[in-house]
PDB file of N, CA and C in Angstrom:
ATOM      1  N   UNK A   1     121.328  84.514  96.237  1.00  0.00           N
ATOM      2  CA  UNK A   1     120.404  84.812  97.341  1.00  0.00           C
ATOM      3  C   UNK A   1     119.399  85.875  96.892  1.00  0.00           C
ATOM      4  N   UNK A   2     118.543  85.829  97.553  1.00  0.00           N
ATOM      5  CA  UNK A   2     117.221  86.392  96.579  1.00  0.00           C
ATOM      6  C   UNK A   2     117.065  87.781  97.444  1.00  0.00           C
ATOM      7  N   UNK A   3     116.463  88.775  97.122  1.00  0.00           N
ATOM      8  CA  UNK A   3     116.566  90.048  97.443  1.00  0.00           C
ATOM      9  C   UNK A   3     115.337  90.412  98.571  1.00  0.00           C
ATOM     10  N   UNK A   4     115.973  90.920  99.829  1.00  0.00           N
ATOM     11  CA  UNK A   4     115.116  90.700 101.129  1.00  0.00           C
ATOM     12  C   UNK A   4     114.108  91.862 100.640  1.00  0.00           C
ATOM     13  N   UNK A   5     112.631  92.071 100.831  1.00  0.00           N
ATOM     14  CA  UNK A   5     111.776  93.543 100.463  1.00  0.00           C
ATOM     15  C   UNK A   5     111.928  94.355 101.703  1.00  0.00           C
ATOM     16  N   UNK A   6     111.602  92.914 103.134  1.00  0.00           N
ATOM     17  CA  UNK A   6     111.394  93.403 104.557  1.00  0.00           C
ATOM     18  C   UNK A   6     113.000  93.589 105.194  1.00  0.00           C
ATOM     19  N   UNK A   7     113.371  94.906 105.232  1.00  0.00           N
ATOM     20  CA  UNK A   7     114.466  94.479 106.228  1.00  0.00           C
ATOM     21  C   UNK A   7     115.139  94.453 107.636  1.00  0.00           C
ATOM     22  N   UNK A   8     114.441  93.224 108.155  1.00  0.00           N
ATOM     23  CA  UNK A   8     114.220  92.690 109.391  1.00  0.00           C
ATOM     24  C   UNK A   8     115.348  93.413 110.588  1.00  0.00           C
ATOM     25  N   UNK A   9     116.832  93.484 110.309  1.00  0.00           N
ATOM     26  CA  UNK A   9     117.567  93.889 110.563  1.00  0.00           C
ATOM     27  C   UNK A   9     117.860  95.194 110.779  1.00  0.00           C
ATOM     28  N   UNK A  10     117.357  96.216 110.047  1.00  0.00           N
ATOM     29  CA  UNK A  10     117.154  97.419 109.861  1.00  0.00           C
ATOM     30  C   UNK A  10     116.289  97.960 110.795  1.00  0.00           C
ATOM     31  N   UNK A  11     114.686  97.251 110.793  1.00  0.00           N
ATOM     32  CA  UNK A  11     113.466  97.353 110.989  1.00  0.00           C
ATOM     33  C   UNK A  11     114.060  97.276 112.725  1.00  0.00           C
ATOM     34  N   UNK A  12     114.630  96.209 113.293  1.00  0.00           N
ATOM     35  CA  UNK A  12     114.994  95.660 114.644  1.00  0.00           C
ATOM     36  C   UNK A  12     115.511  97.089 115.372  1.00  0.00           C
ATOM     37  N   UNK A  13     116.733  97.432 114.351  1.00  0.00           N
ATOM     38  CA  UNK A  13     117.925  98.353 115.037  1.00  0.00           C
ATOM     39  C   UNK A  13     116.795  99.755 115.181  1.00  0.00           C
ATOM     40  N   UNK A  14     115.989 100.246 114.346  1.00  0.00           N
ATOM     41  CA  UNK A  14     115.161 101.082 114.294  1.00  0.00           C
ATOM     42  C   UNK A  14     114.792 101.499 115.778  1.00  0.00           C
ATOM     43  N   UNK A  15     114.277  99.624 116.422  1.00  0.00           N
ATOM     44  CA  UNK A  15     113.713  99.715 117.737  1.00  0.00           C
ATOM     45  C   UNK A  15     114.620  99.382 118.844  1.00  0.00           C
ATOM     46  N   UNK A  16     115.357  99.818 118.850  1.00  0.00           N
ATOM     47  CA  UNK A  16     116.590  99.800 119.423  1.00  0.00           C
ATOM     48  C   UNK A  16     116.172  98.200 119.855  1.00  0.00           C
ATOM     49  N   UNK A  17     115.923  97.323 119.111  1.00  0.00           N
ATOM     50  CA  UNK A  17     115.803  95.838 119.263  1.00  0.00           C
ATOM     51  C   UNK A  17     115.215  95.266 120.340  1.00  0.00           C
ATOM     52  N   UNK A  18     113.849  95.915 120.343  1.00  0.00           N
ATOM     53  CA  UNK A  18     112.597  95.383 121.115  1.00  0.00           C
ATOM     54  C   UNK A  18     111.894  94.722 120.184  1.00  0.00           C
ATOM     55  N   UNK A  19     111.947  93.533 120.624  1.00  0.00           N
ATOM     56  CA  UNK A  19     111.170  92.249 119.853  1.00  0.00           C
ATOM     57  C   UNK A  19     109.651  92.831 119.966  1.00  0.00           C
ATOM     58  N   UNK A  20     109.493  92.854 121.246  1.00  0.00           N
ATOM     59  CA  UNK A  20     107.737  93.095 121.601  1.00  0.00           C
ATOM     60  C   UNK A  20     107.283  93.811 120.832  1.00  0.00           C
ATOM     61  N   UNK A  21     107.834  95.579 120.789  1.00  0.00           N
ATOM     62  CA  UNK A  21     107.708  96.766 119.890  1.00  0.00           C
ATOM     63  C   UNK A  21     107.272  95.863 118.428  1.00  0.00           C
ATOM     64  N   UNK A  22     108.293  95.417 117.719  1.00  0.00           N
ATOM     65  CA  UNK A  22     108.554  94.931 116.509  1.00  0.00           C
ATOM     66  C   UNK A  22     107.549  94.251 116.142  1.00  0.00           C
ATOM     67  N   UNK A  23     107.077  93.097 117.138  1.00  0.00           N
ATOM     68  CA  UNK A  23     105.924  92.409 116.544  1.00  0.00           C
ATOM     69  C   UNK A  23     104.503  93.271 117.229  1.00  0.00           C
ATOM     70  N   UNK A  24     104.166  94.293 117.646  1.00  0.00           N
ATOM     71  CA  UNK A  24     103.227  94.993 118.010  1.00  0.00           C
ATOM     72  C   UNK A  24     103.080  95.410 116.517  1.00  0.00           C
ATOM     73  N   UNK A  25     104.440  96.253 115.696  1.00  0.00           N
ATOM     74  CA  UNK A  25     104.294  96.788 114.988  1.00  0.00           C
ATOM     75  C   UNK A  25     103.864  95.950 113.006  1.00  0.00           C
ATOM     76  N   UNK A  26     104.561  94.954 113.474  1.00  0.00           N
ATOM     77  CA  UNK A  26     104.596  94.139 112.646  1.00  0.00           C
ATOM     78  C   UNK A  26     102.738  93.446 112.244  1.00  0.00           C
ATOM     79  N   UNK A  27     102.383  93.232 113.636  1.00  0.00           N
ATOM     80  CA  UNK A  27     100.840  92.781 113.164  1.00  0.00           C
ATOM     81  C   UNK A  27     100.147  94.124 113.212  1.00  0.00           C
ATOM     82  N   UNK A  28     100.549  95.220 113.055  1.00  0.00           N
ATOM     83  CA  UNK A  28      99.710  96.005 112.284  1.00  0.00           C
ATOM     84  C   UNK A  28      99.468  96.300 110.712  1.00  0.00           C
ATOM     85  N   UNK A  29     101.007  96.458 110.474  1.00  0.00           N
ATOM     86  CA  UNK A  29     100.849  96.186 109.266  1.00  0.00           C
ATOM     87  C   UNK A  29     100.326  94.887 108.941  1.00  0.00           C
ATOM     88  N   UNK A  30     100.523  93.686 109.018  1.00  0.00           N
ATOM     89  CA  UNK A  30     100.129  93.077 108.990  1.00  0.00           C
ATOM     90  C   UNK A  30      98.213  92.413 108.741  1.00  0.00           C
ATOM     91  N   UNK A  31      97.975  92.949 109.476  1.00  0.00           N
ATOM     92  CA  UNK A  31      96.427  93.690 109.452  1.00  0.00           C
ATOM     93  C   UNK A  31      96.096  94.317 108.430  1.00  0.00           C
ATOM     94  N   UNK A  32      96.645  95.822 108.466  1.00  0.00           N
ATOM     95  CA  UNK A  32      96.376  96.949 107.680  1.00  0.00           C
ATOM     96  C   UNK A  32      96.271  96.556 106.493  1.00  0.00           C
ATOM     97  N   UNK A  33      97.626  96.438 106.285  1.00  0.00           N
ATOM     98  CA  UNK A  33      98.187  97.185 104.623  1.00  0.00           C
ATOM     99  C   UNK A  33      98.002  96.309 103.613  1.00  0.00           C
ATOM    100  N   UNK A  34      97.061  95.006 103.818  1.00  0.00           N
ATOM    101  CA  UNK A  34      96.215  94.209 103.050  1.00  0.00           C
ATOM    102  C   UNK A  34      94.424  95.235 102.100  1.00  0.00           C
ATOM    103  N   UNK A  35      94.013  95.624 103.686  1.00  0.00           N
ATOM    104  CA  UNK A  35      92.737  96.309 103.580  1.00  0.00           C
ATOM    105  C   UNK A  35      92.860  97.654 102.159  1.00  0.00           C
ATOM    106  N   UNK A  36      94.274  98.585 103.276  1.00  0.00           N
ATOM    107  CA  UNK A  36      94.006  99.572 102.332  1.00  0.00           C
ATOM    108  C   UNK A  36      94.801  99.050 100.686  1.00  0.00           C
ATOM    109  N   UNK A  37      95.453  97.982 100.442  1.00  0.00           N
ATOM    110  CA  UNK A  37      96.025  97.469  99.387  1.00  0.00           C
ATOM    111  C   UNK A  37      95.000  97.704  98.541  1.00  0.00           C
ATOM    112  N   UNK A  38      93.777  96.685  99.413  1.00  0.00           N
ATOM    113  CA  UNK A  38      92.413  96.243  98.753  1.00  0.00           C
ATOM    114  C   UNK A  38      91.954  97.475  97.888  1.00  0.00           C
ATOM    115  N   UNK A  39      91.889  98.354  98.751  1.00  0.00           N
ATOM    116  CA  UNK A  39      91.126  99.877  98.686  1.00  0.00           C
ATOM    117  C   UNK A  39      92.027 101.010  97.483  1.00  0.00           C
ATOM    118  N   UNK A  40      93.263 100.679  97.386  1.00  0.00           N
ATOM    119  CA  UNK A  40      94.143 101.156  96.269  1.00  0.00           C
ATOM    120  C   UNK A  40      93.649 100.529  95.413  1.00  0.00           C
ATOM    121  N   UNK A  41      93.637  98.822  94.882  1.00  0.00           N
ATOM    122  CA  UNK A  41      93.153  98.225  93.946  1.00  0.00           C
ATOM    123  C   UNK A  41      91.510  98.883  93.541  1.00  0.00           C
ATOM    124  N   UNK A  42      90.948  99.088  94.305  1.00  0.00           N
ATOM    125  CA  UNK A  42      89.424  99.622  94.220  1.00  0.00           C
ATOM    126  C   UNK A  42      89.730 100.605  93.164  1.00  0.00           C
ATOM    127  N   UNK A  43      89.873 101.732  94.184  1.00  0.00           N
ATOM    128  CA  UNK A  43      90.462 103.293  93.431  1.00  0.00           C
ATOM    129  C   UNK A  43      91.001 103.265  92.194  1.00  0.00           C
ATOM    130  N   UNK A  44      91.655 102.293  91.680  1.00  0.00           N
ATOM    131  CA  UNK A  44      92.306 102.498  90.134  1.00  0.00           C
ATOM    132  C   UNK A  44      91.248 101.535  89.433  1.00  0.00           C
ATOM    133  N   UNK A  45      90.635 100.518  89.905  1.00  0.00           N
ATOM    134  CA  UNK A  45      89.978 100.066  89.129  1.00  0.00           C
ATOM    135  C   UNK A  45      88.778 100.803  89.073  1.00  0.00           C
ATOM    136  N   UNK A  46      88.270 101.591  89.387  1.00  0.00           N
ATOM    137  CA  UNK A  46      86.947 102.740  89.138  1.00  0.00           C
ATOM    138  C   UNK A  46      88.175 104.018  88.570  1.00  0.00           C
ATOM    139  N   UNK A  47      89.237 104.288  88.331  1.00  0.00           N
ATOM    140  CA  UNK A  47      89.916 105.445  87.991  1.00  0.00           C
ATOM    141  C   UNK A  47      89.869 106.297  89.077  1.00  0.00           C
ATOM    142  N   UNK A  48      89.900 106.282  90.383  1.00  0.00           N
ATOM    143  CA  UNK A  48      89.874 107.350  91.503  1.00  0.00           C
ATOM    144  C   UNK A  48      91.136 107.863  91.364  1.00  0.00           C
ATOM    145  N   UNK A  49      92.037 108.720  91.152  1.00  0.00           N
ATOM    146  CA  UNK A  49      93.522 108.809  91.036  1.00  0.00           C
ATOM    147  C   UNK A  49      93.449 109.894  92.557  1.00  0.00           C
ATOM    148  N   UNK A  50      92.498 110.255  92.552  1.00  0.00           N
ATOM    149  CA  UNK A  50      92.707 110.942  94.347  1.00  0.00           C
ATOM    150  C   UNK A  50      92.783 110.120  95.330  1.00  0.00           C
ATOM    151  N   UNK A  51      91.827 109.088  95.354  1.00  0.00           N
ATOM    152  CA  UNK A  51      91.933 108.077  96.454  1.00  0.00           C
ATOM    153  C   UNK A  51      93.144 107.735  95.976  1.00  0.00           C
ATOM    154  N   UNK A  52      93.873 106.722  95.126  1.00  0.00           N
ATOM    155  CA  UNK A  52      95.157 106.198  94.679  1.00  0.00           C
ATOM    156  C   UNK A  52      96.177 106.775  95.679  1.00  0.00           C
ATOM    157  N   UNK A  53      96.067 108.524  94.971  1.00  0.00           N
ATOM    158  CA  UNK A  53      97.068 108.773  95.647  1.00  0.00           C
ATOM    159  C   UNK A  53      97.011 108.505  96.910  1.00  0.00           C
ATOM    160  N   UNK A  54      96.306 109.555  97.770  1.00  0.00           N
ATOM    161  CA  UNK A  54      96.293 108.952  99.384  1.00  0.00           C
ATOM    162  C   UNK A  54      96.536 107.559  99.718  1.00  0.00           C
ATOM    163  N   UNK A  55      95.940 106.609  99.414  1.00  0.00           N
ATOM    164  CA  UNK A  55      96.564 105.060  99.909  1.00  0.00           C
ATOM    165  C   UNK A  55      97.589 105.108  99.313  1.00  0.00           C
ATOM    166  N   UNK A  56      98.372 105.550  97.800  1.00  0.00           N
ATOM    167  CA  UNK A  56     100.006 105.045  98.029  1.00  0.00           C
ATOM    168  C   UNK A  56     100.633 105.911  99.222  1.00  0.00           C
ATOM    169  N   UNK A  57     100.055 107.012  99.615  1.00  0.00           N
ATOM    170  CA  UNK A  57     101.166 107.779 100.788  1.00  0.00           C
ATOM    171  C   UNK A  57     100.918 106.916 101.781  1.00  0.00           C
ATOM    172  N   UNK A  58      99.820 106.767 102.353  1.00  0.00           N
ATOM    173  CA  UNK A  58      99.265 105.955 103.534  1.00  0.00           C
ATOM    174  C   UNK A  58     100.086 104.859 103.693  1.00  0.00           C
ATOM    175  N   UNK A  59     100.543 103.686 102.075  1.00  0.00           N
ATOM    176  CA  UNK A  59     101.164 102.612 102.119  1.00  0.00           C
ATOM    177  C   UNK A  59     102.433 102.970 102.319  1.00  0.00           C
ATOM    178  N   UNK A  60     102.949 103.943 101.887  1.00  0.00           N
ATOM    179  CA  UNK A  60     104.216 104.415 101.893  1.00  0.00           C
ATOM    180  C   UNK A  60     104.798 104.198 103.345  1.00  0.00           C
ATOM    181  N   UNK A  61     103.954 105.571 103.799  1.00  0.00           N
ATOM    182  CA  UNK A  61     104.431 105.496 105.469  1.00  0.00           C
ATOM    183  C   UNK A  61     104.545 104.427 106.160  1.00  0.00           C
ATOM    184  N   UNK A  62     103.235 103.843 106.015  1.00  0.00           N
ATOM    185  CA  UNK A  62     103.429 101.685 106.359  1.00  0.00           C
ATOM    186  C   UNK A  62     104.697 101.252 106.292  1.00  0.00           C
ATOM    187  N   UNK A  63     105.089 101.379 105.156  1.00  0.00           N
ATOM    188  CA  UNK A  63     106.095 100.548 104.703  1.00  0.00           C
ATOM    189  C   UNK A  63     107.697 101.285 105.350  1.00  0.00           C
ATOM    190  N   UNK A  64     107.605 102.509 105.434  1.00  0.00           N
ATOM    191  CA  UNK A  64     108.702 103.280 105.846  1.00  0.00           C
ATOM    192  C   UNK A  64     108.736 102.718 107.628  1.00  0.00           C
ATOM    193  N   UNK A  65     107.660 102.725 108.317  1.00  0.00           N
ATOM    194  CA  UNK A  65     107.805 102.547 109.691  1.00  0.00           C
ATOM    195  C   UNK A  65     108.775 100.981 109.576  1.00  0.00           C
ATOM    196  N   UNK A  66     108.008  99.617 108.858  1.00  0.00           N
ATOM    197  CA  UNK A  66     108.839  98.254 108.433  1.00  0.00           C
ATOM    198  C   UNK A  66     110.371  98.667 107.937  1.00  0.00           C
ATOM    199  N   UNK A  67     110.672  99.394 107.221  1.00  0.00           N
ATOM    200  CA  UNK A  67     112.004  99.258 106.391  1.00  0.00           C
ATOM    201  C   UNK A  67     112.148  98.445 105.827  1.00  0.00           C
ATOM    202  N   UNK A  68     110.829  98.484 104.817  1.00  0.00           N
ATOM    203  CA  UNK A  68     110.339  97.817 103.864  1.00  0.00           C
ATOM    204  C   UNK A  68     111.063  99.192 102.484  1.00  0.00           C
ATOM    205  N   UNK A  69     111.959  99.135 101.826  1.00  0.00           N
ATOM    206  CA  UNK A  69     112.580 100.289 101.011  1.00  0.00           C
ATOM    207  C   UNK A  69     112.049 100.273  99.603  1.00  0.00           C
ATOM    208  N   UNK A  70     112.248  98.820  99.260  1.00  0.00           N
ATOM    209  CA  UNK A  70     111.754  98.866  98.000  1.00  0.00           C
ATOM    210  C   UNK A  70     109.994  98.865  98.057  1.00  0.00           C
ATOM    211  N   UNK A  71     109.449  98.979  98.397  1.00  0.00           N
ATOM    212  CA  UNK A  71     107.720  99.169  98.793  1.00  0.00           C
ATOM    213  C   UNK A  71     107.589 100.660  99.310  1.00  0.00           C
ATOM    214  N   UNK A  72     108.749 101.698 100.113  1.00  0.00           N
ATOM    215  CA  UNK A  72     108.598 102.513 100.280  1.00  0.00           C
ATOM    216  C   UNK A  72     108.482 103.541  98.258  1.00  0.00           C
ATOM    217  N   UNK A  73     109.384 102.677  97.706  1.00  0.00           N
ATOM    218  CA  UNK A  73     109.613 103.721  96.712  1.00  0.00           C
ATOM    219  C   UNK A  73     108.963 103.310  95.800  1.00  0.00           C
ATOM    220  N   UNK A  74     108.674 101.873  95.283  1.00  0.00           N
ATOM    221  CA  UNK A  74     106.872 102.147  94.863  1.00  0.00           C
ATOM    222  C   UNK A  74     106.135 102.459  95.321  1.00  0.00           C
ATOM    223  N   UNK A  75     105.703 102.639  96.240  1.00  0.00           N
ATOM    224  CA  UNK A  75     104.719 104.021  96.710  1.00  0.00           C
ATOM    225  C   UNK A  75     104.452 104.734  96.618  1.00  0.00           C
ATOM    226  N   UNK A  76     106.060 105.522  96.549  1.00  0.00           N
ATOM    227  CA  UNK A  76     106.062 107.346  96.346  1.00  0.00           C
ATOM    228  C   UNK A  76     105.651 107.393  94.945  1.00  0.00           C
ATOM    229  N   UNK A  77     106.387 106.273  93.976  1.00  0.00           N
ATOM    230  CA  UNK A  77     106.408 106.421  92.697  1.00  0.00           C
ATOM    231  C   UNK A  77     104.756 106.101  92.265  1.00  0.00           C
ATOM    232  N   UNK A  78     104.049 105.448  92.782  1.00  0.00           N
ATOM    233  CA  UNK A  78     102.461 105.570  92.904  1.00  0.00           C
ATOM    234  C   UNK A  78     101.938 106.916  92.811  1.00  0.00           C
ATOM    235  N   UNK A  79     101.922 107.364  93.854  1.00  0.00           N
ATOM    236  CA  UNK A  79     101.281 108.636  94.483  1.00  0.00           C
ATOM    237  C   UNK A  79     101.773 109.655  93.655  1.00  0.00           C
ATOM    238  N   UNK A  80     102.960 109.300  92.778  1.00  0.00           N
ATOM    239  CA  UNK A  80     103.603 110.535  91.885  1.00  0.00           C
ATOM    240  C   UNK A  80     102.944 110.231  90.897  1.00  0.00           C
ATOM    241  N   UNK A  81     102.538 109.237  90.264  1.00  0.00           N
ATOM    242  CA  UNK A  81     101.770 108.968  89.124  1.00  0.00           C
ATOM    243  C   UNK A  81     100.325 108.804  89.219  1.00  0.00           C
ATOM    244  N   UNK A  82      99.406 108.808  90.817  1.00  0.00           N
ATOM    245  CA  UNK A  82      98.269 109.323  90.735  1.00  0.00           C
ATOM    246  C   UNK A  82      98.177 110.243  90.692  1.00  0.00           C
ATOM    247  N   UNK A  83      98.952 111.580  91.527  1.00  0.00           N
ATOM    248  CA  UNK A  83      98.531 112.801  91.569  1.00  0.00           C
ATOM    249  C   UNK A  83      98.779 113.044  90.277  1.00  0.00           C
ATOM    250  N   UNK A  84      99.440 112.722  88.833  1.00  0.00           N
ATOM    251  CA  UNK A  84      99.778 113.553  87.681  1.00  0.00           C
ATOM    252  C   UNK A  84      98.417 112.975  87.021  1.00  0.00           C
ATOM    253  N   UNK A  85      97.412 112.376  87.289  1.00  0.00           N
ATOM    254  CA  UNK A  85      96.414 111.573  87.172  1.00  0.00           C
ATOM    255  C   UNK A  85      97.217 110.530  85.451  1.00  0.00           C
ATOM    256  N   UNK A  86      97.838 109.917  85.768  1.00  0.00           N
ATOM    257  CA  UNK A  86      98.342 109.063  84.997  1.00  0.00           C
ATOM    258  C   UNK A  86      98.114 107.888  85.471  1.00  0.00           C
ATOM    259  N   UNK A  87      97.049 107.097  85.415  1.00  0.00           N
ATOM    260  CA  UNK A  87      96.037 106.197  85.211  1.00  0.00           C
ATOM    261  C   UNK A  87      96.947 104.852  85.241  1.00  0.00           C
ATOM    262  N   UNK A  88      97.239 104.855  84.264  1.00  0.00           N
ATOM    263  CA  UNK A  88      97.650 103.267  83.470  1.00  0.00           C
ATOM    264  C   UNK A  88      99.325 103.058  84.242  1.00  0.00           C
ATOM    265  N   UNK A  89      99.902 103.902  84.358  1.00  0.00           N
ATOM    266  CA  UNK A  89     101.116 104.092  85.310  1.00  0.00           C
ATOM    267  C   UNK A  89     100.958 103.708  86.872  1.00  0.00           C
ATOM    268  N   UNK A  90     100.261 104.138  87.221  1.00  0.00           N
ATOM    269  CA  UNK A  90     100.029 104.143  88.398  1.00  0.00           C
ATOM    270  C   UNK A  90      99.368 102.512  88.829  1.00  0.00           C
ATOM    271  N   UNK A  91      98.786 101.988  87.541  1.00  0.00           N
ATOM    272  CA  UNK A  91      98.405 100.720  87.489  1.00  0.00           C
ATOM    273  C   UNK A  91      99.558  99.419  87.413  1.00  0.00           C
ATOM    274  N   UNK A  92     100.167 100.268  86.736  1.00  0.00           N
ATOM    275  CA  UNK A  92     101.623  99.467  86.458  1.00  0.00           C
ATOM    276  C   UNK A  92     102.423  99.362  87.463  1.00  0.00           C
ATOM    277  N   UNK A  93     102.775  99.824  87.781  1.00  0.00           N
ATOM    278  CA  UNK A  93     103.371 100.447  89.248  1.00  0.00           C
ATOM    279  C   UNK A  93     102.802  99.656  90.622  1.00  0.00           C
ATOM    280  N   UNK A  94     101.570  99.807  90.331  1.00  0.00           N
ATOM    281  CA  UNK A  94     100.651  98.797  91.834  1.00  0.00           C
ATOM    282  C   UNK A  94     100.870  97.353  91.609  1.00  0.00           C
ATOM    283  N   UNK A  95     100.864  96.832  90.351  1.00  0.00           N
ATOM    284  CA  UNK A  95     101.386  95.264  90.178  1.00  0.00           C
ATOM    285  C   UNK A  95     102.386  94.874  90.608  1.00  0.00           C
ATOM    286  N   UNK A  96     103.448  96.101  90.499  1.00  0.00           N
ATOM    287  CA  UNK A  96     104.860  95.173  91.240  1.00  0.00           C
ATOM    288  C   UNK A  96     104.981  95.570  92.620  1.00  0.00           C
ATOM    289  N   UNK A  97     104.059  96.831  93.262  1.00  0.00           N
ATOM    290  CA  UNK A  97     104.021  96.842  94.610  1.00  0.00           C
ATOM    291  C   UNK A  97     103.277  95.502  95.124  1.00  0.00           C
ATOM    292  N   UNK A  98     101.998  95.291  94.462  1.00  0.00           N
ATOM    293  CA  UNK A  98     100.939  94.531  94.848  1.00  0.00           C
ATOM    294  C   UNK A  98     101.634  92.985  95.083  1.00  0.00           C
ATOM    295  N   UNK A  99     102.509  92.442  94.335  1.00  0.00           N
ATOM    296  CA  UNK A  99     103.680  91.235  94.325  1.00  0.00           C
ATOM    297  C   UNK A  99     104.685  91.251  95.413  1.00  0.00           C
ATOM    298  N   UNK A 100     105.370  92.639  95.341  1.00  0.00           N
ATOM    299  CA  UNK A 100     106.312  92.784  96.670  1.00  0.00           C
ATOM    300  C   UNK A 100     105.772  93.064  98.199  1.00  0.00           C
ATOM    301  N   UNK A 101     104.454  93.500  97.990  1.00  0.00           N
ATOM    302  CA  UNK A 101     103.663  93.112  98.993  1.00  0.00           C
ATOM    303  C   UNK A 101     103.325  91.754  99.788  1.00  0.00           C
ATOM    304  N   UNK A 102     102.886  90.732  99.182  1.00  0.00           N
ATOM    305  CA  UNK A 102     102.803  89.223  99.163  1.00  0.00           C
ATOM    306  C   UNK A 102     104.241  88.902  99.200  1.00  0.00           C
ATOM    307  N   UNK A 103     105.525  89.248  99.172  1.00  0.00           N
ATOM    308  CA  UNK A 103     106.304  88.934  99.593  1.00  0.00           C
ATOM    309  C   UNK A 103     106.827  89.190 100.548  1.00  0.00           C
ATOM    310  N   UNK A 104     106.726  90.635 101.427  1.00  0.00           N
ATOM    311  CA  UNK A 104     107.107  91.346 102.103  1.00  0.00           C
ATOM    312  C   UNK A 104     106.238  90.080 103.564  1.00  0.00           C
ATOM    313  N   UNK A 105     104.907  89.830 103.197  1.00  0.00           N
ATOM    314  CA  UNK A 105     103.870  89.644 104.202  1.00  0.00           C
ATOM    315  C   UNK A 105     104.837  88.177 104.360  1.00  0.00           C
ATOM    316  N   UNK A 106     105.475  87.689 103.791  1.00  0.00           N
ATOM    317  CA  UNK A 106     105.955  85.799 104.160  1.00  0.00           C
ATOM    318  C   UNK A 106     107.180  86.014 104.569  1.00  0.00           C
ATOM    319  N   UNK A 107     107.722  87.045 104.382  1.00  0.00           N
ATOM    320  CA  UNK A 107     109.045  87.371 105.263  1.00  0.00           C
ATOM    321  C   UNK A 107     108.540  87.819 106.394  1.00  0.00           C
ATOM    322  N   UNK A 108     107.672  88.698 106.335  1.00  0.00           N
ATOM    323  CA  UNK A 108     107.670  89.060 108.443  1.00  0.00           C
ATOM    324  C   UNK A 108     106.785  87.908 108.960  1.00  0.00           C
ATOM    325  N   UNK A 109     106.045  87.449 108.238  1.00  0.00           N
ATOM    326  CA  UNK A 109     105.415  85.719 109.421  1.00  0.00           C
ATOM    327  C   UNK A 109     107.091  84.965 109.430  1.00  0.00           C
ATOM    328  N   UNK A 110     107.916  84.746 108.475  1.00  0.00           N
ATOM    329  CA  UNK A 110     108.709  83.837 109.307  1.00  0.00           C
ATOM    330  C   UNK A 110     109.710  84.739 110.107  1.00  0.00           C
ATOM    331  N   UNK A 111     109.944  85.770 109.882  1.00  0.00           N
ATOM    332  CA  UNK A 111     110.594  86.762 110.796  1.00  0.00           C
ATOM    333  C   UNK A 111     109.673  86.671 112.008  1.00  0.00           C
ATOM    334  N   UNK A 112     108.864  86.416 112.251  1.00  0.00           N
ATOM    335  CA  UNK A 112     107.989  86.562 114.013  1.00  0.00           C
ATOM    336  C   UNK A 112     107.793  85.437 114.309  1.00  0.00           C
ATOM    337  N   UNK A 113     108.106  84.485 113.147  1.00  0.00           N
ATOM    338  CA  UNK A 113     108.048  82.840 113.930  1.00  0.00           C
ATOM    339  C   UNK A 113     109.234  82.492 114.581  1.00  0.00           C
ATOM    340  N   UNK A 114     110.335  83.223 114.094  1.00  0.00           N
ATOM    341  CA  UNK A 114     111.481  82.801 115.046  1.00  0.00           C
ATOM    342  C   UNK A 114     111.706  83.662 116.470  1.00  0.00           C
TER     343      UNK A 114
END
């Protein structure tokens, strides 16, 4: 069985299991954390390691409200490797967020389709 990023279960009990809450919260991220993704990708591809950082915290928190864990801690581990302005790390690092992202996003559409 393949390893959940979003955890739906977690994320639920959080809200003391208000569906409504959940998907209020859910199409925000949903929304969001595409844009500022976009806007992280920007920032390292011009070398901004200040912007970087701020959108990995920004994504972080995103991802912490979901109990999204493994996206919480590439994040931090982002933002730890923009602020040391370590460039190519921080690049490395956004590829496997940037993947567990696109995965995270097809687990909560079928998590809100049911």
């Amino acid at each position: 069985m393949k390893e959940q990023i979003f955890d739906s279960q977690r994320f639920l009990q959080s809200l003391a299991d208000d569906m409504e809450l959940a998907r209020e919260l859910l199409a925000a991220f949903l929304e969001d954390s595409p844009e500022r993704n976009n806007s992280l990708a920007e920032a390292l591809q011009v070398g901004d390691t200040d912007a970087a950082s701020r959108l990995a915290h920004s994504l972080k928190g995103m991802c912490g409200v979901i109990r999204a864990e493994r996206l919480v801690n590439l994040a931090l581990n982002m933002e730890q490797a923009a602020k040391k302005n370590d460039l190519e790390k921080t690049k490395k690092i956004f590829e496997d967020f940037d993947v567990n992202l696109s995965k995270a996003h097809e687990e909560i559409h079928t998590f809100i389709a049911v």
